[in-house]
C-alpha atoms as a PDB file:
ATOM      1  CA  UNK A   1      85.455 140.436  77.927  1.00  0.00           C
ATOM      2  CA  UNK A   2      85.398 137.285  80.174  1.00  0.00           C
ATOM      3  CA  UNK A   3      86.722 135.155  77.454  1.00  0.00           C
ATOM      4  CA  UNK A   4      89.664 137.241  76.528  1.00  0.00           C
ATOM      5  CA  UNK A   5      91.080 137.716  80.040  1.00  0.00           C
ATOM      6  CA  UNK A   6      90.981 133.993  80.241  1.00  0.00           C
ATOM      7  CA  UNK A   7      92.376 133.314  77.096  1.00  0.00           C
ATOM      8  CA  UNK A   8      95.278 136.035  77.699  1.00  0.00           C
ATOM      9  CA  UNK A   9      95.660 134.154  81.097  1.00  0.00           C
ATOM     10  CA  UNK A  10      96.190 131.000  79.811  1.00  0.00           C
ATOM     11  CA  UNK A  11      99.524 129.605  80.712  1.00  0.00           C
ATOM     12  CA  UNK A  12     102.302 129.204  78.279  1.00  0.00           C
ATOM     13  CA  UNK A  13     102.979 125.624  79.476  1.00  0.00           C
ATOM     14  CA  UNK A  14      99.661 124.576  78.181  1.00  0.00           C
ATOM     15  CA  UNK A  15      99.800 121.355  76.368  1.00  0.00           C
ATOM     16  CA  UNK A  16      96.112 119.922  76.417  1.00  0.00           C
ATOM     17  CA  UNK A  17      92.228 121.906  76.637  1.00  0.00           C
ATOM     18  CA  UNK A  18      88.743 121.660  76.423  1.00  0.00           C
ATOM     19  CA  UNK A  19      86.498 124.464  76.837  1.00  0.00           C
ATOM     20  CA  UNK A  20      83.034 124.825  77.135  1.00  0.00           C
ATOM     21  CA  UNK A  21      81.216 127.815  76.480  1.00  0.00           C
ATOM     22  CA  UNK A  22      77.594 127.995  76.438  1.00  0.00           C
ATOM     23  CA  UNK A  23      75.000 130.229  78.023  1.00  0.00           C
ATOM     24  CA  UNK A  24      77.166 132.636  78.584  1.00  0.00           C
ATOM     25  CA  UNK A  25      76.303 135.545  75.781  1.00  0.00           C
ATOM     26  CA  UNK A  26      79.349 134.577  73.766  1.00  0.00           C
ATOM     27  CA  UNK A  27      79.697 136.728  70.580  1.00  0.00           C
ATOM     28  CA  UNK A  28      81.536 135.469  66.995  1.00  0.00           C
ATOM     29  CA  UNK A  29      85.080 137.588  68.758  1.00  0.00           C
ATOM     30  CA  UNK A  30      84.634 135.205  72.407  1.00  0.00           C
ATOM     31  CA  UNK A  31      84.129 132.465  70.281  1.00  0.00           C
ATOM     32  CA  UNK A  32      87.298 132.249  68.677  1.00  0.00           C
ATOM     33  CA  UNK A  33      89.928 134.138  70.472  1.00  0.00           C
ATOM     34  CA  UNK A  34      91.263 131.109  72.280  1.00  0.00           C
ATOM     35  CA  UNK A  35      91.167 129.195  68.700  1.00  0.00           C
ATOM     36  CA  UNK A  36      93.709 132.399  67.641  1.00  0.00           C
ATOM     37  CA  UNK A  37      96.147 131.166  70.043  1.00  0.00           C
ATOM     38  CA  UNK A  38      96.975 127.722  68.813  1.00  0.00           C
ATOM     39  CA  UNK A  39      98.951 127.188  66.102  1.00  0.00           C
ATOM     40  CA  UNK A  40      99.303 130.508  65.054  1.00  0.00           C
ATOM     41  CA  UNK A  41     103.002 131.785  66.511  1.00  0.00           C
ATOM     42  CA  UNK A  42     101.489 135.242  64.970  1.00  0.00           C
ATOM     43  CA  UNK A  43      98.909 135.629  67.501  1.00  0.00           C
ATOM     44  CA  UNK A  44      99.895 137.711  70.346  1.00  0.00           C
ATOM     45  CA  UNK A  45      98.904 135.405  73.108  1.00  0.00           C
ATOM     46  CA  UNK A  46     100.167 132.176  71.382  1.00  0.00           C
ATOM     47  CA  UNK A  47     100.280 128.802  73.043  1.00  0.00           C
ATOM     48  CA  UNK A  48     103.447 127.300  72.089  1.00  0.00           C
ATOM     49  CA  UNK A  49     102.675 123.960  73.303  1.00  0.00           C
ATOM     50  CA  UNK A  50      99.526 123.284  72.670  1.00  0.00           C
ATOM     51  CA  UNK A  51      99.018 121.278  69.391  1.00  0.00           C
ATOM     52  CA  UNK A  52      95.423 121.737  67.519  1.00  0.00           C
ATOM     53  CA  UNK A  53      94.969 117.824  68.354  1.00  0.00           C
ATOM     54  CA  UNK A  54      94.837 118.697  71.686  1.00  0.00           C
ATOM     55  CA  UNK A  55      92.127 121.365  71.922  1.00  0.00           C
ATOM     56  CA  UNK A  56      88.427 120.734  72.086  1.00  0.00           C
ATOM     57  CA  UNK A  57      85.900 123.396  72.032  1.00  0.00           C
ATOM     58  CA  UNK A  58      81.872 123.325  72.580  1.00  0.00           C
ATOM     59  CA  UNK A  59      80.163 126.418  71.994  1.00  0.00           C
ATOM     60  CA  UNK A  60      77.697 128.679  70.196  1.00  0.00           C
ATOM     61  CA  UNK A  61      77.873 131.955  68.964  1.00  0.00           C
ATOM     62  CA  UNK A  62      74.400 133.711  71.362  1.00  0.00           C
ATOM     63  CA  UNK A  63      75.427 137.231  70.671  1.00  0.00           C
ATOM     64  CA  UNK A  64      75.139 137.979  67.013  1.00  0.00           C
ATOM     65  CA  UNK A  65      76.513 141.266  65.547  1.00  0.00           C
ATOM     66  CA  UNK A  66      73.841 142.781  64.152  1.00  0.00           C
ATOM     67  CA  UNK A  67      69.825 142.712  65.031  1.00  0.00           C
ATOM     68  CA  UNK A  68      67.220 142.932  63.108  1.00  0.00           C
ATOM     69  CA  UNK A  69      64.435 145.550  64.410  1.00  0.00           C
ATOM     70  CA  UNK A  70      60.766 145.357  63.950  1.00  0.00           C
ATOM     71  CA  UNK A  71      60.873 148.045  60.899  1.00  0.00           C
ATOM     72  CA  UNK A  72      63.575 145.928  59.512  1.00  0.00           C
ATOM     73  CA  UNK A  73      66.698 147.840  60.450  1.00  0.00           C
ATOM     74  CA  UNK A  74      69.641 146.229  60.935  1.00  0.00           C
ATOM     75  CA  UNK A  75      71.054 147.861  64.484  1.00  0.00           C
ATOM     76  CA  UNK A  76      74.683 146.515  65.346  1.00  0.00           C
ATOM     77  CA  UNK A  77      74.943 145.130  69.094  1.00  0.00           C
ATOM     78  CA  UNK A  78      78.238 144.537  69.639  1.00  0.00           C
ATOM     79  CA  UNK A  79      81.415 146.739  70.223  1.00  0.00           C
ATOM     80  CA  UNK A  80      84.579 145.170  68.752  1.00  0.00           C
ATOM     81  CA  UNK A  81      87.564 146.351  70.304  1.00  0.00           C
ATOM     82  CA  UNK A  82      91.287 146.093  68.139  1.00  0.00           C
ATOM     83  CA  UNK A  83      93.421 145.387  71.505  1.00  0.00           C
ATOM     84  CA  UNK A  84      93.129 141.397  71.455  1.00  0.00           C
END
């Protein structure tokens, strides 16, 4: 959730950004909702100004979708919402 009010925050004026986002329990949706939002006028929070060149990101995916139990079972972790 932390990542997506900071991506929807981001201002419109934006023209250059690096992120870093590590240790922080990021899962695969975190990871790339602020990627979304350049060069894509589709995406609902696009950054007009703010040129692919310009963005940097470092970050791993630490929360993974699905777990694997002890018996083998695959147990899904994460609720994905359809409002970003």
């Amino acid at each position: 959730e932390g990542v997506l009010l900071i991506s929807r925050a981001l201002p419109k004026t934006l023209t250059s950004l690096s992120v870093v986002l590590l240790k922080n329990g990021i899962s695969r949706r975190g990871m790339f909702c602020i990627d979304r939002q350049v060069g894509d006028p589709s995406a609902e929070f696009h950054l007009p100004l703010l040129k692919p060149e310009c963005f940097s990101k470092v970050a791993d995916i630490e929360l993974h979708e699905f777990k694997e139990e002890e018996d083998g079972t695959l147990t899904r972790q994460l609720d994905f919402r359809s409002n970003f």
